[in-house]
PDB file of N, CA and C in Angstrom:
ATOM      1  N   UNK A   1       0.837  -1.176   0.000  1.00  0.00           N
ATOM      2  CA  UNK A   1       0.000   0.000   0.000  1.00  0.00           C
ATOM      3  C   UNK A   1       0.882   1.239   0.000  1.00  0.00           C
ATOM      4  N   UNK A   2       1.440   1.982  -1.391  1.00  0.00           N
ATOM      5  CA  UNK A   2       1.764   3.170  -1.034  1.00  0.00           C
ATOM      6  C   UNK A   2       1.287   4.827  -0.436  1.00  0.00           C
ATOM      7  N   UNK A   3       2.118   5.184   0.151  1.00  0.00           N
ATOM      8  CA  UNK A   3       2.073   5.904   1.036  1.00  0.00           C
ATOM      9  C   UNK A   3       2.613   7.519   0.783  1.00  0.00           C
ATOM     10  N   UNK A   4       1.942   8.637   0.147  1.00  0.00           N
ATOM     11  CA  UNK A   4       2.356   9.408  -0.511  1.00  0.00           C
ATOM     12  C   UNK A   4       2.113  11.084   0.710  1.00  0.00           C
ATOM     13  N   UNK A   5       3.126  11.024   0.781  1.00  0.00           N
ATOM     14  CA  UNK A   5       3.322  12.359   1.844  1.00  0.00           C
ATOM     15  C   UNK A   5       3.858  13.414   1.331  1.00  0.00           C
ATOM     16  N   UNK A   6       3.155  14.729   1.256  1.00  0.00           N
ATOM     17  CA  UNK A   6       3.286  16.324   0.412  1.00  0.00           C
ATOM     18  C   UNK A   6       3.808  16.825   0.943  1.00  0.00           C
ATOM     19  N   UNK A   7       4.609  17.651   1.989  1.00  0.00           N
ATOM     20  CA  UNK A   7       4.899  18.916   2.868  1.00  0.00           C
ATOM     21  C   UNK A   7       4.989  20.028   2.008  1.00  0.00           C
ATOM     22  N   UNK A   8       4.084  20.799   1.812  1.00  0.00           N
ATOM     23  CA  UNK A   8       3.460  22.319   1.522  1.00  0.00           C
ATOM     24  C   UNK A   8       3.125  23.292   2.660  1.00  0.00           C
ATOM     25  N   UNK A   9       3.938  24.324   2.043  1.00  0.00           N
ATOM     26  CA  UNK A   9       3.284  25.624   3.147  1.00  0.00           C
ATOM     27  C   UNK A   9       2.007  25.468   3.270  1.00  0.00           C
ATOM     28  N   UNK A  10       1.003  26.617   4.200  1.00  0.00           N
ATOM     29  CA  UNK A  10      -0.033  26.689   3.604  1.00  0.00           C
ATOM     30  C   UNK A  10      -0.411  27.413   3.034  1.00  0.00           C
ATOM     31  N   UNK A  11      -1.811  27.732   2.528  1.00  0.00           N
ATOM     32  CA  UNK A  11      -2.208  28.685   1.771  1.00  0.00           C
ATOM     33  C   UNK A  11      -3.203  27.900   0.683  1.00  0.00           C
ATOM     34  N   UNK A  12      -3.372  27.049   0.409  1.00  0.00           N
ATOM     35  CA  UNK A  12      -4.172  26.267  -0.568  1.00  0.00           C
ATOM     36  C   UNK A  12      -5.508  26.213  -0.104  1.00  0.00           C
ATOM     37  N   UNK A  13      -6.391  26.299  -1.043  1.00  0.00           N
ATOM     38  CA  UNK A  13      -7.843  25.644  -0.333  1.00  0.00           C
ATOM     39  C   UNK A  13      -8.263  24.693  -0.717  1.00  0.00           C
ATOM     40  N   UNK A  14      -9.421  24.139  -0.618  1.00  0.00           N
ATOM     41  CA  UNK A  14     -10.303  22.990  -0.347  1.00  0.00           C
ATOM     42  C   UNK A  14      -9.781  22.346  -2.288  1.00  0.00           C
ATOM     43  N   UNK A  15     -10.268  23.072  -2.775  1.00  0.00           N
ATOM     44  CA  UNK A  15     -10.664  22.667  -4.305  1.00  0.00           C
ATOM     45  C   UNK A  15      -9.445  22.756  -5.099  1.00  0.00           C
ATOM     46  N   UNK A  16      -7.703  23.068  -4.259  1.00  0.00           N
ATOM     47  CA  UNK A  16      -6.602  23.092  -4.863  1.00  0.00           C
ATOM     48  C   UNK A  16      -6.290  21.831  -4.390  1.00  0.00           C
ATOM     49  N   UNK A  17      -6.006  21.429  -3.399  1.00  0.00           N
ATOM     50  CA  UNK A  17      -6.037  20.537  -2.823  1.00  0.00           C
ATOM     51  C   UNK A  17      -6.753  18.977  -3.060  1.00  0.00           C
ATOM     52  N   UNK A  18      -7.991  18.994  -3.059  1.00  0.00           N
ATOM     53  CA  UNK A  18      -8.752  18.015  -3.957  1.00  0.00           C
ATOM     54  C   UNK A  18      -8.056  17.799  -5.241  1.00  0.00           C
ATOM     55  N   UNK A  19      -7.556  18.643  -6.071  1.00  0.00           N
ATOM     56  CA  UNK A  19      -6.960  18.875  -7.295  1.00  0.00           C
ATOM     57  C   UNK A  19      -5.572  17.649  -7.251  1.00  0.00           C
ATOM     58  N   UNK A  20      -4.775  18.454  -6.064  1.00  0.00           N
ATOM     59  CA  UNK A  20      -3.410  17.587  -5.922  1.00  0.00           C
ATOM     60  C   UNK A  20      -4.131  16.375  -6.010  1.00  0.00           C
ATOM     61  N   UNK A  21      -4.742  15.657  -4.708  1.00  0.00           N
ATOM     62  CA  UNK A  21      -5.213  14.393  -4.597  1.00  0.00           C
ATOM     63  C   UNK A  21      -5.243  13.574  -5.903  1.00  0.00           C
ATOM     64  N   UNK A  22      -6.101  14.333  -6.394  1.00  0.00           N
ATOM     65  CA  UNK A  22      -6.951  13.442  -7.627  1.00  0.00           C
ATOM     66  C   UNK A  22      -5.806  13.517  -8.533  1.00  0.00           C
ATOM     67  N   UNK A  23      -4.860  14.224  -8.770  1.00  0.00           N
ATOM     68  CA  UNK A  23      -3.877  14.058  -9.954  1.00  0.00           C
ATOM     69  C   UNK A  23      -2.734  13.555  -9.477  1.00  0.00           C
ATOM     70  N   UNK A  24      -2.511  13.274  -8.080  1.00  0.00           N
ATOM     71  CA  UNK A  24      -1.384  12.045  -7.494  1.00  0.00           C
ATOM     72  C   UNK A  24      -1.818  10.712  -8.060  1.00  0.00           C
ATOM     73  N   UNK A  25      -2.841  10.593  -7.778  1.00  0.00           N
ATOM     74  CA  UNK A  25      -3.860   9.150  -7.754  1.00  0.00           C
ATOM     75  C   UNK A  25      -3.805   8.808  -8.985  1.00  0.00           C
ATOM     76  N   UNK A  26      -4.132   9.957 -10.128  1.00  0.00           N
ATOM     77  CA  UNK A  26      -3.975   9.225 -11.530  1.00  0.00           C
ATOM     78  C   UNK A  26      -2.819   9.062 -12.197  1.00  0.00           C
ATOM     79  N   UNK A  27      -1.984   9.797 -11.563  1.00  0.00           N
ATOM     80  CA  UNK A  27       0.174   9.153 -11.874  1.00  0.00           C
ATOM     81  C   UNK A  27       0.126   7.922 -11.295  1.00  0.00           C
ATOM     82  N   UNK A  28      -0.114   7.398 -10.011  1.00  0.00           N
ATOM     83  CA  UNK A  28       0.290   6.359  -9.599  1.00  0.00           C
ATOM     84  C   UNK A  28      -0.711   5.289 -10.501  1.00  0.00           C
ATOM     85  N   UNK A  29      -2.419   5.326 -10.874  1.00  0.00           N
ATOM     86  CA  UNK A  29      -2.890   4.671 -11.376  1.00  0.00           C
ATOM     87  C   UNK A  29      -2.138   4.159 -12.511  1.00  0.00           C
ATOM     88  N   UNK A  30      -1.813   5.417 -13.744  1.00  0.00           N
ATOM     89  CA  UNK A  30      -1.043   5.020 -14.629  1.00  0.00           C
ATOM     90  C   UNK A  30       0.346   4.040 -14.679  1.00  0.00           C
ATOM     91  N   UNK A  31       0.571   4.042 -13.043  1.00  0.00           N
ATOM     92  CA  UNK A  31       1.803   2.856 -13.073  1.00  0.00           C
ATOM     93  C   UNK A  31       1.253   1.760 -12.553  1.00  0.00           C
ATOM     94  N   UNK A  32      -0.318   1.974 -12.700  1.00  0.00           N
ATOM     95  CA  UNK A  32      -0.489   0.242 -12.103  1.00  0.00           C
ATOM     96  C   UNK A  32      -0.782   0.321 -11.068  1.00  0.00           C
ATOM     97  N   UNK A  33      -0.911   1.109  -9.795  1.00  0.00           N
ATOM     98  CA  UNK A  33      -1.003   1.037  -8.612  1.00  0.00           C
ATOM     99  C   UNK A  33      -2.761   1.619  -8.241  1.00  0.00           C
ATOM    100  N   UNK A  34      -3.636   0.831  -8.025  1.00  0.00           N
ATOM    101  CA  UNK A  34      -4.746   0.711  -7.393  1.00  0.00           C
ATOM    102  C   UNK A  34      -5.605   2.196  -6.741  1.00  0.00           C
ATOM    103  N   UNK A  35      -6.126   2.977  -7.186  1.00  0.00           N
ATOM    104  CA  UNK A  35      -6.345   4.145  -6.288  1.00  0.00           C
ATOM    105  C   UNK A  35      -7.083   3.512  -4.572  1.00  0.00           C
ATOM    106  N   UNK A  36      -7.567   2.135  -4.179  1.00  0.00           N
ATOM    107  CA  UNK A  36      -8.288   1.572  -3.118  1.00  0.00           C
ATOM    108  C   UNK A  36      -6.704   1.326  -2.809  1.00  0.00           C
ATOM    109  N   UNK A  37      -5.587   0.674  -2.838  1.00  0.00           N
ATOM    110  CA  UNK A  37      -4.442   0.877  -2.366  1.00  0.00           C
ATOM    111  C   UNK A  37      -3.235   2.290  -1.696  1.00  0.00           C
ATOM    112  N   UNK A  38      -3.888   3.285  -2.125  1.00  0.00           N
ATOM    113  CA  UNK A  38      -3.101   4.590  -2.134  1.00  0.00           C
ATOM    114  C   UNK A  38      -3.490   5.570  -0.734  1.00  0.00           C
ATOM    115  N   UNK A  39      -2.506   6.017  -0.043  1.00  0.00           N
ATOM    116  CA  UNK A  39      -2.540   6.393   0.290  1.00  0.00           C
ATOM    117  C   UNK A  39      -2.279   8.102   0.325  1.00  0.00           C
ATOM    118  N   UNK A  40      -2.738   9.227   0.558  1.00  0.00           N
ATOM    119  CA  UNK A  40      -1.914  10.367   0.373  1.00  0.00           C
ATOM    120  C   UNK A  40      -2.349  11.284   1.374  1.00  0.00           C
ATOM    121  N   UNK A  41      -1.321  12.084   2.326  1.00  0.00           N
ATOM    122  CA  UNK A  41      -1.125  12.770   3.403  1.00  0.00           C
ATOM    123  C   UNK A  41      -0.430  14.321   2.819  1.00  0.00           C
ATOM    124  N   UNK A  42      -1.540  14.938   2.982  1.00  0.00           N
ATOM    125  CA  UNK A  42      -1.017  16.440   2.552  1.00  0.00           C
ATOM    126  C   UNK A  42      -0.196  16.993   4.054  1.00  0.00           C
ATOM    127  N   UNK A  43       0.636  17.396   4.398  1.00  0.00           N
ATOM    128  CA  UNK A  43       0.798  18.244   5.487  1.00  0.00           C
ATOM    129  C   UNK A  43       1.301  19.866   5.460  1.00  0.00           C
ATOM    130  N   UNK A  44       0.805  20.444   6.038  1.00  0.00           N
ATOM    131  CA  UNK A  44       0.678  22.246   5.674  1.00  0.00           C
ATOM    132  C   UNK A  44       1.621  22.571   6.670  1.00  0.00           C
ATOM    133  N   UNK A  45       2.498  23.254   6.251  1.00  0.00           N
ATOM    134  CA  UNK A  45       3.154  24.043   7.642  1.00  0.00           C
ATOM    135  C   UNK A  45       3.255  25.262   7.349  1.00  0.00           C
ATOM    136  N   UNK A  46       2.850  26.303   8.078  1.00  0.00           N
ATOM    137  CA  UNK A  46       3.065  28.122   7.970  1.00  0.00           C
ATOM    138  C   UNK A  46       4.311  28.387   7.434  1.00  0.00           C
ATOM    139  N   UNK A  47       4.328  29.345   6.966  1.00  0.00           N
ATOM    140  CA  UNK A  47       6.239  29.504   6.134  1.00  0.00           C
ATOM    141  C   UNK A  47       6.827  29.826   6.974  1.00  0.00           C
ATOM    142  N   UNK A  48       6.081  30.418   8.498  1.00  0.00           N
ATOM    143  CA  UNK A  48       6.987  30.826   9.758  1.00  0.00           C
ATOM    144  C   UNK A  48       7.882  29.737  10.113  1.00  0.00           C
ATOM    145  N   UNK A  49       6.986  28.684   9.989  1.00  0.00           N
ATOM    146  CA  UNK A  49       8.077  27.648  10.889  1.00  0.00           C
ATOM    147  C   UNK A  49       8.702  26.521   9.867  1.00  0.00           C
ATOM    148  N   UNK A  50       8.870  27.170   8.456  1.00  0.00           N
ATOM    149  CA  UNK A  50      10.077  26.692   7.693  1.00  0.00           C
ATOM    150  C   UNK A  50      11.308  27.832   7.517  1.00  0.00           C
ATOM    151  N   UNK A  51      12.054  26.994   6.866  1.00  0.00           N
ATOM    152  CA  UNK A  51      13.579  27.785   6.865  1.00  0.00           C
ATOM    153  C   UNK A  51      13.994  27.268   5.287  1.00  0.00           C
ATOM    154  N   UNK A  52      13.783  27.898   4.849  1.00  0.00           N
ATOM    155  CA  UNK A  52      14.690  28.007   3.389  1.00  0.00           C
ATOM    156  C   UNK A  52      15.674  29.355   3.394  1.00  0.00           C
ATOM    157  N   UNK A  53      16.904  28.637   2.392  1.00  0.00           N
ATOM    158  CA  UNK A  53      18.345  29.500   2.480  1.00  0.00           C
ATOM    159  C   UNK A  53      18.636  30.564   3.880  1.00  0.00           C
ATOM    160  N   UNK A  54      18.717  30.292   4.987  1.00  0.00           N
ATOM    161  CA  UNK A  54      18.793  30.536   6.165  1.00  0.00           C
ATOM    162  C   UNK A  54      18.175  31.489   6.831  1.00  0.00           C
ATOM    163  N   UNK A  55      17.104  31.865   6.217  1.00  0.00           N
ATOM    164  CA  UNK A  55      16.050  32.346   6.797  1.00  0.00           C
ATOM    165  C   UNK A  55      14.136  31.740   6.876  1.00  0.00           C
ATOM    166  N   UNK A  56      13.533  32.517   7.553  1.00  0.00           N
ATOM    167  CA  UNK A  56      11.799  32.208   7.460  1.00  0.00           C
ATOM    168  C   UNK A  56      11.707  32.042   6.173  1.00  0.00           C
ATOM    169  N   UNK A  57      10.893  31.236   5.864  1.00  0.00           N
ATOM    170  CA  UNK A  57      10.628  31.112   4.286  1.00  0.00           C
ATOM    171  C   UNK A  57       9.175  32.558   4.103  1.00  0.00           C
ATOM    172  N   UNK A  58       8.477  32.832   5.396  1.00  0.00           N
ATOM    173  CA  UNK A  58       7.707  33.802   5.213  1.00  0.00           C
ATOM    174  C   UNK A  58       8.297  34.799   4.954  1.00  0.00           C
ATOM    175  N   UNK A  59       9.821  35.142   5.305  1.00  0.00           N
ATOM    176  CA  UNK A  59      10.547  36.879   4.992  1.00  0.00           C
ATOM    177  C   UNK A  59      11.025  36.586   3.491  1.00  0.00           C
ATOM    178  N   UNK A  60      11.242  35.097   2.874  1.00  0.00           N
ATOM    179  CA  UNK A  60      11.800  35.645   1.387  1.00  0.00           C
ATOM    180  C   UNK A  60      10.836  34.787   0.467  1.00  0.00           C
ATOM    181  N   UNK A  61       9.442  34.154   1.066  1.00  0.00           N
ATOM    182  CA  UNK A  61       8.724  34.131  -0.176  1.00  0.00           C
ATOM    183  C   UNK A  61       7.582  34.591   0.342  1.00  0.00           C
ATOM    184  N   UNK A  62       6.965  35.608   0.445  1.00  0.00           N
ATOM    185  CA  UNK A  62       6.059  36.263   1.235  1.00  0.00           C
ATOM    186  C   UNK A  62       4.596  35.771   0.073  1.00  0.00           C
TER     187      UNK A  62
END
């Protein structure tokens, strides 16, 4: 059963999101892999509490 995990800032809504889902599901379908087998875990984190090139990712991608 694969197991497909996103880490995205946030900022997306309901119907971008649904979007990802459904177009993960039909890459993996196309290799054969079952959408009743699939798993997929979006996780959102604020840009505060990432760090890209050594700063907040909120001060240089606002």
């Amino acid at each position: 059963m694969p197991v497909v995990t996103v880490e995205m800032w946030q900022g997306r809504n309901d119907e971008q999101k649904e979007k990802l889902i459904k177009e993960i599901t039909k890459a993996f379908e196309a290799i054969g892999v079952k959408k009743e087998s699939l798993t997929i875990i979006l996780h959102e984190t604020p840009k505060s509490n990432w760090g890209t090139h050594g700063e907040q990712a909120s001060k240089t991608n606002p």
